[in-house]
C-alpha atoms as a PDB file:
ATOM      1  CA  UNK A   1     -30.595   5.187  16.720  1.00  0.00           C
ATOM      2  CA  UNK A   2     -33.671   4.591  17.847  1.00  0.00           C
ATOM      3  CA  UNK A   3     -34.486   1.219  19.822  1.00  0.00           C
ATOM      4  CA  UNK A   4     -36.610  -0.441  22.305  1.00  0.00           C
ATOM      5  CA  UNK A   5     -34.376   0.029  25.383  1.00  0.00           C
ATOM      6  CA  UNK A   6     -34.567   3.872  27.117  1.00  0.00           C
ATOM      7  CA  UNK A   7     -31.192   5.640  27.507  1.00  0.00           C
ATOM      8  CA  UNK A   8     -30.980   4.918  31.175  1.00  0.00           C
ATOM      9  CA  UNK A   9     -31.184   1.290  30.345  1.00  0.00           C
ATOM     10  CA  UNK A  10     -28.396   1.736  27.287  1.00  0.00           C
ATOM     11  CA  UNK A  11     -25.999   3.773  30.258  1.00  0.00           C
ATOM     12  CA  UNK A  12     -26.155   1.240  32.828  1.00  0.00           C
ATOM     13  CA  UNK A  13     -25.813  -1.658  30.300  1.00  0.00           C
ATOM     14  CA  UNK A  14     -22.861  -0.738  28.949  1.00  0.00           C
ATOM     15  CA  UNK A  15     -21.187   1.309  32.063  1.00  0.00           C
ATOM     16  CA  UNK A  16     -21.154   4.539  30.827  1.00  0.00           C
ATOM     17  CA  UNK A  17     -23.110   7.812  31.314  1.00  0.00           C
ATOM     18  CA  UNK A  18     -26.327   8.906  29.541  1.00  0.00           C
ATOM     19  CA  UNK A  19     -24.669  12.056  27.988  1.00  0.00           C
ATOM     20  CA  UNK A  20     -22.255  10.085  26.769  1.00  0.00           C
ATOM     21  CA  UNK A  21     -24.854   7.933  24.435  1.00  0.00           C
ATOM     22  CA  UNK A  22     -26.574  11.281  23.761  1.00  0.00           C
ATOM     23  CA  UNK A  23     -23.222  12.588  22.511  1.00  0.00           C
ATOM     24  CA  UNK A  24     -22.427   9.214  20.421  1.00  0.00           C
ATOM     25  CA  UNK A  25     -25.880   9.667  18.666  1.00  0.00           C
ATOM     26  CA  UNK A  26     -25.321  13.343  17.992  1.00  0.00           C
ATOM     27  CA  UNK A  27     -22.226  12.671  16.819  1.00  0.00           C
ATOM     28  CA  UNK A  28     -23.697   9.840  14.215  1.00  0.00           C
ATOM     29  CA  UNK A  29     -26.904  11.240  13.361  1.00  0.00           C
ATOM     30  CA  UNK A  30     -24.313  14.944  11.788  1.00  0.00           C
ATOM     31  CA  UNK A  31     -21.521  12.396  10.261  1.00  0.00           C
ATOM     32  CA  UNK A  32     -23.572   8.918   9.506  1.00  0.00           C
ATOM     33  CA  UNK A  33     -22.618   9.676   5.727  1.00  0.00           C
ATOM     34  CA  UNK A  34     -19.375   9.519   6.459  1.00  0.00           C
ATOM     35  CA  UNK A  35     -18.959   6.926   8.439  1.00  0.00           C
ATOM     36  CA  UNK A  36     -20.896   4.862   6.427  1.00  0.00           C
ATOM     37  CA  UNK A  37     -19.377   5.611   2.997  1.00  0.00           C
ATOM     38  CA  UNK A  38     -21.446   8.390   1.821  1.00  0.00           C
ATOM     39  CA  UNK A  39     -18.789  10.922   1.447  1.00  0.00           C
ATOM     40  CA  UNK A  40     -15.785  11.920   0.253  1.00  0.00           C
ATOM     41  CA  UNK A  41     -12.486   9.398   1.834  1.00  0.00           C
ATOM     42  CA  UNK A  42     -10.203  11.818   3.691  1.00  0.00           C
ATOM     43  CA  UNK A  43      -7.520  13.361   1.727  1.00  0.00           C
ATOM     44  CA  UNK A  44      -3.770  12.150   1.672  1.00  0.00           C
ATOM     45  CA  UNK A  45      -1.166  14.598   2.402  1.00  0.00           C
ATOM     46  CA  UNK A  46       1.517  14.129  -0.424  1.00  0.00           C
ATOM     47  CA  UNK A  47       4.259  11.570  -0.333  1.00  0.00           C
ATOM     48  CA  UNK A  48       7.325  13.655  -1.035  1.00  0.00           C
ATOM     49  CA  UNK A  49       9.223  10.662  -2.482  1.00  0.00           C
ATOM     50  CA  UNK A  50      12.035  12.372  -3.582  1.00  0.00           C
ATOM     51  CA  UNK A  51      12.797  13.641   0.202  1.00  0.00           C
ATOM     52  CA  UNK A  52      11.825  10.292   1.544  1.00  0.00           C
ATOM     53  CA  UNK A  53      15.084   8.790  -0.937  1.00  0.00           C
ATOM     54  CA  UNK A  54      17.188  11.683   0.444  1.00  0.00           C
ATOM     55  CA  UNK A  55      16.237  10.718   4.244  1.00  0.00           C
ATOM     56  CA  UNK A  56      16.704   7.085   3.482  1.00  0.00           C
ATOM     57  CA  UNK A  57      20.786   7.769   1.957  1.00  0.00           C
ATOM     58  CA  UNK A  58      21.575  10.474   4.686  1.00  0.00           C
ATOM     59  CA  UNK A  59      20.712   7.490   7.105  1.00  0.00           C
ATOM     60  CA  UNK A  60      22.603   4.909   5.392  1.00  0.00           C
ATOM     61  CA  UNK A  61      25.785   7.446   5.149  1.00  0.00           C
ATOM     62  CA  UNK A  62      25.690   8.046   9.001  1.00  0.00           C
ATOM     63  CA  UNK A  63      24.850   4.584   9.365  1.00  0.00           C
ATOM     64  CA  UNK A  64      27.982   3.012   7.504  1.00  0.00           C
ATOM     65  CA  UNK A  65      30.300   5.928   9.302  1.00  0.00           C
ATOM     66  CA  UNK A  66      29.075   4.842  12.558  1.00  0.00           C
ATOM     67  CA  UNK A  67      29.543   1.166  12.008  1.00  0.00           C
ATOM     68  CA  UNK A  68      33.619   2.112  10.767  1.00  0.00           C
ATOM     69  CA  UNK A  69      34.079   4.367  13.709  1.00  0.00           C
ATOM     70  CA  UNK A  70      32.550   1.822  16.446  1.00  0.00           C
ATOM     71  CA  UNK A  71      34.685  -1.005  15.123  1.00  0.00           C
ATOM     72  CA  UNK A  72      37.927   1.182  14.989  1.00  0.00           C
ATOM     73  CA  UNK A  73      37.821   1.758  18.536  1.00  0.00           C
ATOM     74  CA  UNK A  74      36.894  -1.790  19.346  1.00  0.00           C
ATOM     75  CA  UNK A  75      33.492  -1.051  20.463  1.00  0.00           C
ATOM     76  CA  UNK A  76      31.833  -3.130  17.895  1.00  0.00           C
ATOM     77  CA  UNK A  77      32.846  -6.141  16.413  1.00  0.00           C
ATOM     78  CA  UNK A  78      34.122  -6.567  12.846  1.00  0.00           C
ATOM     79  CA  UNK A  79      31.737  -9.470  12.084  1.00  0.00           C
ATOM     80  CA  UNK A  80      28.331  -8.370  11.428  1.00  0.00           C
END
């Protein structure tokens, strides 16, 4: 945070604008636990698993009729 270079010298050294460092630091100096592994690791949403399994064989059903229709109107070939 703080350094030996001013913030005019940080700016122009790495192409950017000098509220744009003073924003970065503000932005570390309120969340520097978190980033750093002082708090809490953000909360999962749920894995609905039993949805996921219902997605997955919905998919496979429209899949297979797909495939049947496509190949009995010649569109896709029998060999796959």
């Amino acid at each position: 945070m703080a350094g030996d270079k001013t913030l005019a010298e940080l700016a122009q050294r790495f192409e950017v604008h000098p509220n744009q460092i003073t924003e970065w630091k503000r932005q570390l100096s309120e969340r520097a636990a978190d980033v750093f592994g002082g708090g809490a690791p953000p909360a999962e949403p749920p894995v609905d698993l039993k949805a996921l399994h219902a997605k997955i064989g919905q998919l496979t059903l429209e899949n297979d009729f797909l495939e049947s229709a496509l190949t009995k109107v010649g569109l896709l070939s029998a060999k796959r």
